[in-house]
C-alpha atoms as a PDB file:
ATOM      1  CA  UNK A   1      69.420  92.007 113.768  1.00  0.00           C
ATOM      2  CA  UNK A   2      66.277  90.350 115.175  1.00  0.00           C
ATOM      3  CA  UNK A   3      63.453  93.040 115.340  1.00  0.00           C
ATOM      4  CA  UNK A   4      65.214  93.908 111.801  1.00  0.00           C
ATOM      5  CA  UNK A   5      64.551  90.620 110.065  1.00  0.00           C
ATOM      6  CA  UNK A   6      60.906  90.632 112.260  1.00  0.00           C
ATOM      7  CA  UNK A   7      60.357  93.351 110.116  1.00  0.00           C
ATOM      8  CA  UNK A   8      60.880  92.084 107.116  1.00  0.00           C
ATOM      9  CA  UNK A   9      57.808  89.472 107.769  1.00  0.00           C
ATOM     10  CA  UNK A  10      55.724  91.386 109.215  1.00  0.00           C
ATOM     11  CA  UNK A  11      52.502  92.162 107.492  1.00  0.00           C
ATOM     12  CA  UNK A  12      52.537  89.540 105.501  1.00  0.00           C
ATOM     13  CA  UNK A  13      51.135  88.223 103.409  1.00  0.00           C
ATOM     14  CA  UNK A  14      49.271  91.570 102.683  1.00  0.00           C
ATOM     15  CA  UNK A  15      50.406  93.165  99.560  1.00  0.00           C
ATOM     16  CA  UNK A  16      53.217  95.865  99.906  1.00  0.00           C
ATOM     17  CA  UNK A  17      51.347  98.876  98.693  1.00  0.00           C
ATOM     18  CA  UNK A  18      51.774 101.953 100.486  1.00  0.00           C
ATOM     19  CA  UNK A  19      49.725 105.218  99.856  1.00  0.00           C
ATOM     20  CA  UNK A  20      51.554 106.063  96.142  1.00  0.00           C
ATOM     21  CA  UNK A  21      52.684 109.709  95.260  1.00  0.00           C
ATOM     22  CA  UNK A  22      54.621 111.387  93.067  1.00  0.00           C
ATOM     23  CA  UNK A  23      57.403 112.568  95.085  1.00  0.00           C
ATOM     24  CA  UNK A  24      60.936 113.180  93.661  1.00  0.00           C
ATOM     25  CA  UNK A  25      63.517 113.649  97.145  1.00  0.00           C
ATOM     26  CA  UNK A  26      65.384 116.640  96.103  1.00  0.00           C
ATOM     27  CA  UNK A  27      69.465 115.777  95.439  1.00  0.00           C
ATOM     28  CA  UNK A  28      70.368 117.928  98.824  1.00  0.00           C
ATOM     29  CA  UNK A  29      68.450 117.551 102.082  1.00  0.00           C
ATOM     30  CA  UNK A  30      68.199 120.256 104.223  1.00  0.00           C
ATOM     31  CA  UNK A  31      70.916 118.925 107.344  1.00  0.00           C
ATOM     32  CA  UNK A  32      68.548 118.731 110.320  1.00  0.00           C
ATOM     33  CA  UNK A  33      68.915 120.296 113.800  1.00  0.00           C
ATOM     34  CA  UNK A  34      70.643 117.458 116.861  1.00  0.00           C
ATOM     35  CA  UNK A  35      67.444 116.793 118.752  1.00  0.00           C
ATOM     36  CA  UNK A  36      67.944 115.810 122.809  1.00  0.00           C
ATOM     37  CA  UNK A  37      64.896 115.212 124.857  1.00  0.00           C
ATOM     38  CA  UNK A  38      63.845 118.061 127.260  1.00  0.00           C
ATOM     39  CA  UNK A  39      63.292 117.721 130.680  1.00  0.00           C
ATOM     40  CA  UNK A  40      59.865 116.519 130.487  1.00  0.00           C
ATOM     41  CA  UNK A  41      60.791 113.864 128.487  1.00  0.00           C
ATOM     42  CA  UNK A  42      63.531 111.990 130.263  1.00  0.00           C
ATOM     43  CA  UNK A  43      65.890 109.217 128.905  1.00  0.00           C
ATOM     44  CA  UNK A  44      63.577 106.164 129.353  1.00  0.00           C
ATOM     45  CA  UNK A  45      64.693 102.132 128.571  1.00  0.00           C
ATOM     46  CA  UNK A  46      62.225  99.621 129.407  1.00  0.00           C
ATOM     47  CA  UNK A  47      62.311  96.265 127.653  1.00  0.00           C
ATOM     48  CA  UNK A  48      60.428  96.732 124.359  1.00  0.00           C
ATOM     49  CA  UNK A  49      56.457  94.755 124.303  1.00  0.00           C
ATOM     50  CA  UNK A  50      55.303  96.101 121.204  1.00  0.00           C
ATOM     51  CA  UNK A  51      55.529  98.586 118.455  1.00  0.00           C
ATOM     52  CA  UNK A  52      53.112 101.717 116.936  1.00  0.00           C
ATOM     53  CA  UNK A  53      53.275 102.083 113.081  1.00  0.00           C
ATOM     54  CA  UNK A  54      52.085 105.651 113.071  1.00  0.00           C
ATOM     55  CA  UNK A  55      51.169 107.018 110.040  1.00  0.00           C
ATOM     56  CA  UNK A  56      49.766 110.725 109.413  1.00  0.00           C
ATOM     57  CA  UNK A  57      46.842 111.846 106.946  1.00  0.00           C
ATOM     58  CA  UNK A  58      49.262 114.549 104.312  1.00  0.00           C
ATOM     59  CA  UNK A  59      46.459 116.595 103.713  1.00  0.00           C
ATOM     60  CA  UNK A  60      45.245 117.406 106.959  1.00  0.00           C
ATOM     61  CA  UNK A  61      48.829 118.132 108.339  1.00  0.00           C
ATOM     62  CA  UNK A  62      48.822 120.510 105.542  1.00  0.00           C
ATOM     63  CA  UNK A  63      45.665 122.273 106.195  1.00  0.00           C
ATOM     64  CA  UNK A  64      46.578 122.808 109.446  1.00  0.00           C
ATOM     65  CA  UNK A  65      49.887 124.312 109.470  1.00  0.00           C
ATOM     66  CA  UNK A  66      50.626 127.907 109.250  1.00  0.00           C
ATOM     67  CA  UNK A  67      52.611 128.550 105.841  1.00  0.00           C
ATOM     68  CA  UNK A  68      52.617 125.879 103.588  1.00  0.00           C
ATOM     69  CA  UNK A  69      55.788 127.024 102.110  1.00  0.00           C
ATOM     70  CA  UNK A  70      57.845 128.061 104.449  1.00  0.00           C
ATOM     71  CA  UNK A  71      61.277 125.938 104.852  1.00  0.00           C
ATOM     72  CA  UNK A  72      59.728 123.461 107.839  1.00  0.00           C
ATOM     73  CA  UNK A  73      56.598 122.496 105.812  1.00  0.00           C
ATOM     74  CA  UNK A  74      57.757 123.332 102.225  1.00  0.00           C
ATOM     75  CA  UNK A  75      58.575 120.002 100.446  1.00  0.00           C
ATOM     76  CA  UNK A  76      55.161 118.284 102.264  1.00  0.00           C
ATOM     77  CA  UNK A  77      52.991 120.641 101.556  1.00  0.00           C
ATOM     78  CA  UNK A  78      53.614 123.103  99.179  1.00  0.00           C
ATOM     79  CA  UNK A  79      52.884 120.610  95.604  1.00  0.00           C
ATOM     80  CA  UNK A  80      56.111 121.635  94.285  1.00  0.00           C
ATOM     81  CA  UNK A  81      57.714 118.306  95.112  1.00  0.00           C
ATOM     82  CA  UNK A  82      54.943 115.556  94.780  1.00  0.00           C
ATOM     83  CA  UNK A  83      51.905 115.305  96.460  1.00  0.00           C
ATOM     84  CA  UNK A  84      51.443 113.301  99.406  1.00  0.00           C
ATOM     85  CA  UNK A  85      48.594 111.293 101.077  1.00  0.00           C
ATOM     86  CA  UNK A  86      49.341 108.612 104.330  1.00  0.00           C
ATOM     87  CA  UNK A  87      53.237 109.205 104.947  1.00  0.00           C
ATOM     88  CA  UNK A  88      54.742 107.718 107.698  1.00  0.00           C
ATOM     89  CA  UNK A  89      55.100 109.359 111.289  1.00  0.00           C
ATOM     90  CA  UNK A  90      57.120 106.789 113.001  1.00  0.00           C
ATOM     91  CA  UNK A  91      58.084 103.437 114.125  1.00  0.00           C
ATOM     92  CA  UNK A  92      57.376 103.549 117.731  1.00  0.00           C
ATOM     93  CA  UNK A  93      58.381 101.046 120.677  1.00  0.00           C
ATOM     94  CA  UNK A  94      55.470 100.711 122.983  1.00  0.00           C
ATOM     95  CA  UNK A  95      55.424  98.922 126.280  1.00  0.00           C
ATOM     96  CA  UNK A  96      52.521  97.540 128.374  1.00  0.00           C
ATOM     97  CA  UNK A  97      52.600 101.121 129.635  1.00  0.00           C
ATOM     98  CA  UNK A  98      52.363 104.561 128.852  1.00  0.00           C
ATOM     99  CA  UNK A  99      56.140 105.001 130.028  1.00  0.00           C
ATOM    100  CA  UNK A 100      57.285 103.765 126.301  1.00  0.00           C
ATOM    101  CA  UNK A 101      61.333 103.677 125.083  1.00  0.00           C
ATOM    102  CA  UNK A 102      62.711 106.730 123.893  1.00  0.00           C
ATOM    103  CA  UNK A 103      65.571 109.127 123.809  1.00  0.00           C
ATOM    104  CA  UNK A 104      67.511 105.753 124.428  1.00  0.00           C
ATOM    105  CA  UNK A 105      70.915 106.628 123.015  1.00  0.00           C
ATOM    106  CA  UNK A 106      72.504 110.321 121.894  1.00  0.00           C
ATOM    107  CA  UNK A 107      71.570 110.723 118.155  1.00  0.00           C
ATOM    108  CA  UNK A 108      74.244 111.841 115.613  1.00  0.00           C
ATOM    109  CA  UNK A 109      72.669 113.638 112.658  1.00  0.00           C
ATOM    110  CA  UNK A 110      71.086 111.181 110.321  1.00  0.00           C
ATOM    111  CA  UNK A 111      72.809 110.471 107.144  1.00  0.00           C
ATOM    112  CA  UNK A 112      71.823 112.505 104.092  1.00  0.00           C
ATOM    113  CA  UNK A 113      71.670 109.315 101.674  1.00  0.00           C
ATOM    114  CA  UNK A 114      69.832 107.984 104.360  1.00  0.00           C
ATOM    115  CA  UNK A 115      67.579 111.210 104.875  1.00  0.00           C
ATOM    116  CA  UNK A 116      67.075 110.919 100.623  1.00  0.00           C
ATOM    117  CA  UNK A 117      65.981 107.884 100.419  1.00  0.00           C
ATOM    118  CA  UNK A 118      63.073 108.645 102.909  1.00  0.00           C
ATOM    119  CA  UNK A 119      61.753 111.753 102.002  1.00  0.00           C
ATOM    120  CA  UNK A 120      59.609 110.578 100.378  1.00  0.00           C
ATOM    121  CA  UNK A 121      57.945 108.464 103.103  1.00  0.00           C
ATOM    122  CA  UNK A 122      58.459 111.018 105.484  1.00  0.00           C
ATOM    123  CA  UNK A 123      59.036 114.128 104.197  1.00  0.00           C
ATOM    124  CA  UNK A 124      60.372 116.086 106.180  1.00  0.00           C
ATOM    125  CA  UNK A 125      64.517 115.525 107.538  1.00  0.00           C
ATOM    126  CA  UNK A 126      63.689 117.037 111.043  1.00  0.00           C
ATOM    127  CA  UNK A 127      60.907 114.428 111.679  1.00  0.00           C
ATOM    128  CA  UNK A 128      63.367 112.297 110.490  1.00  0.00           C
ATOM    129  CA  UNK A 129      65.874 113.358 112.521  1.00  0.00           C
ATOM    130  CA  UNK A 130      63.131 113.175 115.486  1.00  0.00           C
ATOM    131  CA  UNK A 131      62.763 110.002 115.356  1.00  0.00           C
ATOM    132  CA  UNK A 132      65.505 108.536 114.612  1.00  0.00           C
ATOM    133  CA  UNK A 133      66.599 110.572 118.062  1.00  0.00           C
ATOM    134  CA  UNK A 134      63.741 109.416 120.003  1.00  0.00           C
ATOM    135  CA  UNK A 135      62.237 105.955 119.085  1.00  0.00           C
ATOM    136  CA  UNK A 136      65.050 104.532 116.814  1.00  0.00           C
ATOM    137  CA  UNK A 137      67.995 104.787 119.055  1.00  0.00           C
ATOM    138  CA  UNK A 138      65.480 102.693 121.157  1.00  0.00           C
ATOM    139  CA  UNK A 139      65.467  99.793 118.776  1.00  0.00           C
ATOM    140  CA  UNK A 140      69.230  99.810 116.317  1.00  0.00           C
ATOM    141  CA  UNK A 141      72.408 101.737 117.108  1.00  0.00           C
ATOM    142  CA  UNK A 142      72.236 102.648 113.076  1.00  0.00           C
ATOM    143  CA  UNK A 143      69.830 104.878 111.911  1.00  0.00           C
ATOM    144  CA  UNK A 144      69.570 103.236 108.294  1.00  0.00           C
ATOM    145  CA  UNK A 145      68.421 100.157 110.023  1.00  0.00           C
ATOM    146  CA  UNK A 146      65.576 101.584 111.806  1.00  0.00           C
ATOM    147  CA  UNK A 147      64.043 103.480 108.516  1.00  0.00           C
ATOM    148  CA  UNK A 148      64.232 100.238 106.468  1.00  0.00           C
ATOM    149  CA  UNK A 149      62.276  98.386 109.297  1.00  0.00           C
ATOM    150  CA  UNK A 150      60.260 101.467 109.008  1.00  0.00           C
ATOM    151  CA  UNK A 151      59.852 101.754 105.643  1.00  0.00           C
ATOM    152  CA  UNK A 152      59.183  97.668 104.588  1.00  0.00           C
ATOM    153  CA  UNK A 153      56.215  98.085 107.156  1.00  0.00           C
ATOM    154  CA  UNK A 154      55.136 101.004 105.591  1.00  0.00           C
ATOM    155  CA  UNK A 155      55.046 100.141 102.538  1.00  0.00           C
ATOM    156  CA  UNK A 156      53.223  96.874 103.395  1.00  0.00           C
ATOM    157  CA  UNK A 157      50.063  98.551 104.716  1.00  0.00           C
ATOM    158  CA  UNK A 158      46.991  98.838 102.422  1.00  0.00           C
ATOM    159  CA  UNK A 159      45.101 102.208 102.294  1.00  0.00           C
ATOM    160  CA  UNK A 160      41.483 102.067 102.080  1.00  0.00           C
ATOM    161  CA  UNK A 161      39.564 104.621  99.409  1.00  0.00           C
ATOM    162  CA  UNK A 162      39.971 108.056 101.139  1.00  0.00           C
ATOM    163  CA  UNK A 163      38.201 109.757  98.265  1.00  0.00           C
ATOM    164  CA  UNK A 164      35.342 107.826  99.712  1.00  0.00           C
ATOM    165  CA  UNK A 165      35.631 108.415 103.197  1.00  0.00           C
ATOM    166  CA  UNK A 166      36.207 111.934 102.482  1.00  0.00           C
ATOM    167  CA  UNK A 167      32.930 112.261 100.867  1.00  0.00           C
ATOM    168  CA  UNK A 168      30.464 111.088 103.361  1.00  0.00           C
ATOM    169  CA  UNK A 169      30.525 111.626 107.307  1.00  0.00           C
ATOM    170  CA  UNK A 170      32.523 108.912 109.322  1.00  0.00           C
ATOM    171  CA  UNK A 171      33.680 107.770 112.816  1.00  0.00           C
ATOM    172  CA  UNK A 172      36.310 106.467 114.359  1.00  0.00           C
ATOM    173  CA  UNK A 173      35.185 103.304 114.400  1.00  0.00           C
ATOM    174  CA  UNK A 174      34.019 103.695 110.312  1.00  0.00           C
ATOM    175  CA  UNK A 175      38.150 104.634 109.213  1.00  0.00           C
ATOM    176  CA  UNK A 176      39.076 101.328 111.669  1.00  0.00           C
ATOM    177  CA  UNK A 177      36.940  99.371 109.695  1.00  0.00           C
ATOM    178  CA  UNK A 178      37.717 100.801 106.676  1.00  0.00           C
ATOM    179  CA  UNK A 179      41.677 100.033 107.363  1.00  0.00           C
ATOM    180  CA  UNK A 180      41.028  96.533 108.876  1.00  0.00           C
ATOM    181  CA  UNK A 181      39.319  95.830 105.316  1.00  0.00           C
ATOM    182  CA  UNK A 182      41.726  96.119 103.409  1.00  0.00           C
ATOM    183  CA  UNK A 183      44.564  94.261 104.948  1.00  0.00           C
ATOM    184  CA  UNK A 184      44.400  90.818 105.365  1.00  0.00           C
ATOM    185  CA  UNK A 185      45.236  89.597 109.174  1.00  0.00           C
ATOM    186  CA  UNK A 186      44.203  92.995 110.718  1.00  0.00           C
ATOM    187  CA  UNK A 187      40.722  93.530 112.678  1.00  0.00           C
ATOM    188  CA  UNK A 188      39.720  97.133 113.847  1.00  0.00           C
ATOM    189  CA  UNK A 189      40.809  96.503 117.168  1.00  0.00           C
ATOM    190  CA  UNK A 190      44.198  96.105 115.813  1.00  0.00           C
ATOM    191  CA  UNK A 191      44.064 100.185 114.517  1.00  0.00           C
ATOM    192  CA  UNK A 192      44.053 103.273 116.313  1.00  0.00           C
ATOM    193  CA  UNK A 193      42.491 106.269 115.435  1.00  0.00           C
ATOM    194  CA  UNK A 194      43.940 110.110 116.067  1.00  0.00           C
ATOM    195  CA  UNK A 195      41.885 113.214 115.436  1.00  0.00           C
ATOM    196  CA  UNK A 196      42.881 116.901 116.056  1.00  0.00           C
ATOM    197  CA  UNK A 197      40.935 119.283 118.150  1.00  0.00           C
ATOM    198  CA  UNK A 198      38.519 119.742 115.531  1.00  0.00           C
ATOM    199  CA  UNK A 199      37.351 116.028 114.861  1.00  0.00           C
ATOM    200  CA  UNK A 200      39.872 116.262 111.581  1.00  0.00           C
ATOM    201  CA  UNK A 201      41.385 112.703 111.090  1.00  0.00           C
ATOM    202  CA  UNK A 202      45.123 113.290 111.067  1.00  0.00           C
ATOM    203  CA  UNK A 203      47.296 109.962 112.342  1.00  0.00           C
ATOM    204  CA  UNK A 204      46.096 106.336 112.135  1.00  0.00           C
ATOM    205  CA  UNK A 205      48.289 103.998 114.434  1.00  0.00           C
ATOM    206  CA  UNK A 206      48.439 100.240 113.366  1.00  0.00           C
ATOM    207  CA  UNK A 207      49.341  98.204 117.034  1.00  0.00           C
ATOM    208  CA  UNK A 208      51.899  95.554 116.773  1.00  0.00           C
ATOM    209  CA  UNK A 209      52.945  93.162 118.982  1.00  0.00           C
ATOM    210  CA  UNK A 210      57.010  92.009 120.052  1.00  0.00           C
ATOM    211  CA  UNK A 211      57.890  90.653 116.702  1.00  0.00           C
ATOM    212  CA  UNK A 212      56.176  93.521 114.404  1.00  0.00           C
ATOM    213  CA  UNK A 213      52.899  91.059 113.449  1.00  0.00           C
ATOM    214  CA  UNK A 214      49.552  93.182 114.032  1.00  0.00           C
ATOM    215  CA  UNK A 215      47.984  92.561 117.209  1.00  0.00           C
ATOM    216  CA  UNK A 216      44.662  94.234 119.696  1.00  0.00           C
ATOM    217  CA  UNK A 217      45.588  97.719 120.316  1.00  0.00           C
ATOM    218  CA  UNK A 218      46.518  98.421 124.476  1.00  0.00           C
ATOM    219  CA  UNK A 219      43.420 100.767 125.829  1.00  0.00           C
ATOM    220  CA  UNK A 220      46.056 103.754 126.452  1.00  0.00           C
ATOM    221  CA  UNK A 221      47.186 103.578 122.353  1.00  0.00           C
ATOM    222  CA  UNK A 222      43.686 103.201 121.270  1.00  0.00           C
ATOM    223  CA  UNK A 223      43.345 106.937 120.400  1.00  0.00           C
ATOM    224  CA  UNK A 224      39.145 108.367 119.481  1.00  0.00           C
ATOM    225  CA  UNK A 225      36.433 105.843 120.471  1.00  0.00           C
ATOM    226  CA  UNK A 226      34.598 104.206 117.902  1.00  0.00           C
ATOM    227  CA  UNK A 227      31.788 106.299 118.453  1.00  0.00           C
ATOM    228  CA  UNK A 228      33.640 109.686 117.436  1.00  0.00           C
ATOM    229  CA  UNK A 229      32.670 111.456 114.270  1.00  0.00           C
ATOM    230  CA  UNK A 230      35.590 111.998 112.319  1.00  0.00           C
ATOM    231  CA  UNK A 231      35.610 114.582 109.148  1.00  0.00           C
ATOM    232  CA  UNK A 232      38.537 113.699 106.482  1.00  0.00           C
ATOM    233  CA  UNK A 233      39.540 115.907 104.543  1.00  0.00           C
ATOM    234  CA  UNK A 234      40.311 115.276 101.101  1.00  0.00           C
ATOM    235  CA  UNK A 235      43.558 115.297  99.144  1.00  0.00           C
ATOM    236  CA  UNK A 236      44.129 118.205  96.987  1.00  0.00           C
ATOM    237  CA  UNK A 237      42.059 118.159  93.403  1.00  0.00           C
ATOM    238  CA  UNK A 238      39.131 115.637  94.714  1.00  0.00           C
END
């Protein structure tokens, strides 16, 4: 497949180093729920501009969710099973619009060897599920296609020193830089920045263009303005 192989150069040459962790996929995934968009989210397929790489801070979707160990949240968040930093979101396609691909094709449940071997970059199998449903069927009828396109940009993307940025205030613009620093080919303009309602960093978005090579973000996926404090909180035991 095209975009497939795209994949496989984009990034390049920065070093494949994605945030590490110790995370051990347990030997039975939990089978995820069939997802189907609801009705204000309709079936949309517009010829594919771009791509998001959209990748969430661990720690902040952990402080912010409800139980840490109950069964949606468990595996992320709990330390029992490794413990995460950046995992990975999605793999989005983007047009030059907001009205962006999705819910392109119905979605089968997603594989549990597949659903193993990705826990670990996204750990959780209904976010796995939900995206394969919504933004892969968009891009490969096969659902282990999409995650390995996923998963070699993923892992491609260097992570700047979030100890550090955790330690001192920062804005948007301050975690752009920081990201753009550290891999070779990308400027801040390239990186969007996500926040929750509390200034908290929690996704950072790297913009792509048609064959998966980093390019200017659109104004609509930008995300906070440079000018935006941002507060990061740190992973567990810094």
């Amino acid at each position: 497949m095209r975009w497939l192989s795209a994949a496989v150069l984009a990034l390049t040459p920065v070093a494949a180093q994605a945030q590490a962790t110790a995370c051990s996929a347990p030997d039975r995934i939990p089978v995820p729920r069939l997802e189907r968009p609801a009705r204000d989210e309709p079936v949309r397929k517009p010829p594919t501009t771009g791509y998001l790489l959209s990748m969430s801070w661990s720690p902040q979707h952990c402080a912010d969710v409800r139980n840490p160990k109950d069964a949606r949240d468990r595996f992320q968040c709990s330390g029992e099973s490794g413990r995460f930093g950046w995992v990975l979101h999605g793999l989005w396609p983007e047009t030059d619009t907001k009205d962006y691909p999705q819910w392109c094709r119905p979605a089968k449940i997603v594989p549990q060897p597949v659903l193993k071997k990705h826990m670990c970059m996204t750990p959780s199998a209904q976010l796995l599920q939900h995206e394969w449903a919504k933004h892969g069927t968009c891009m490969s009828p096969h659902p282990a296609a999409y995650f390995a396109a996923a998963s070699k940009l993923f892992r491609a993307v260097r992570f700047p020193d979030m100890k550090a940025l955790s330690a001192a205030p920062q804005t948007a613009g301050s975690i752009r830089r920081a990201f753009a620093a550290r891999n070779k080919g990308v400027t801040a303009a390239m990186v969007a920045v996500s926040t929750n309602r509390d200034g908290w960093l929690d996704e950072v978005r790297l913009c792509l263009g048609p064959r998966m090579r980093p390019r200017t973000c659109k104004p609509f996926q930008v995300g906070a303005p440079d000018s935006k404090p941002v507060r990061v909180t740190p992973m567990p035991g810094d």
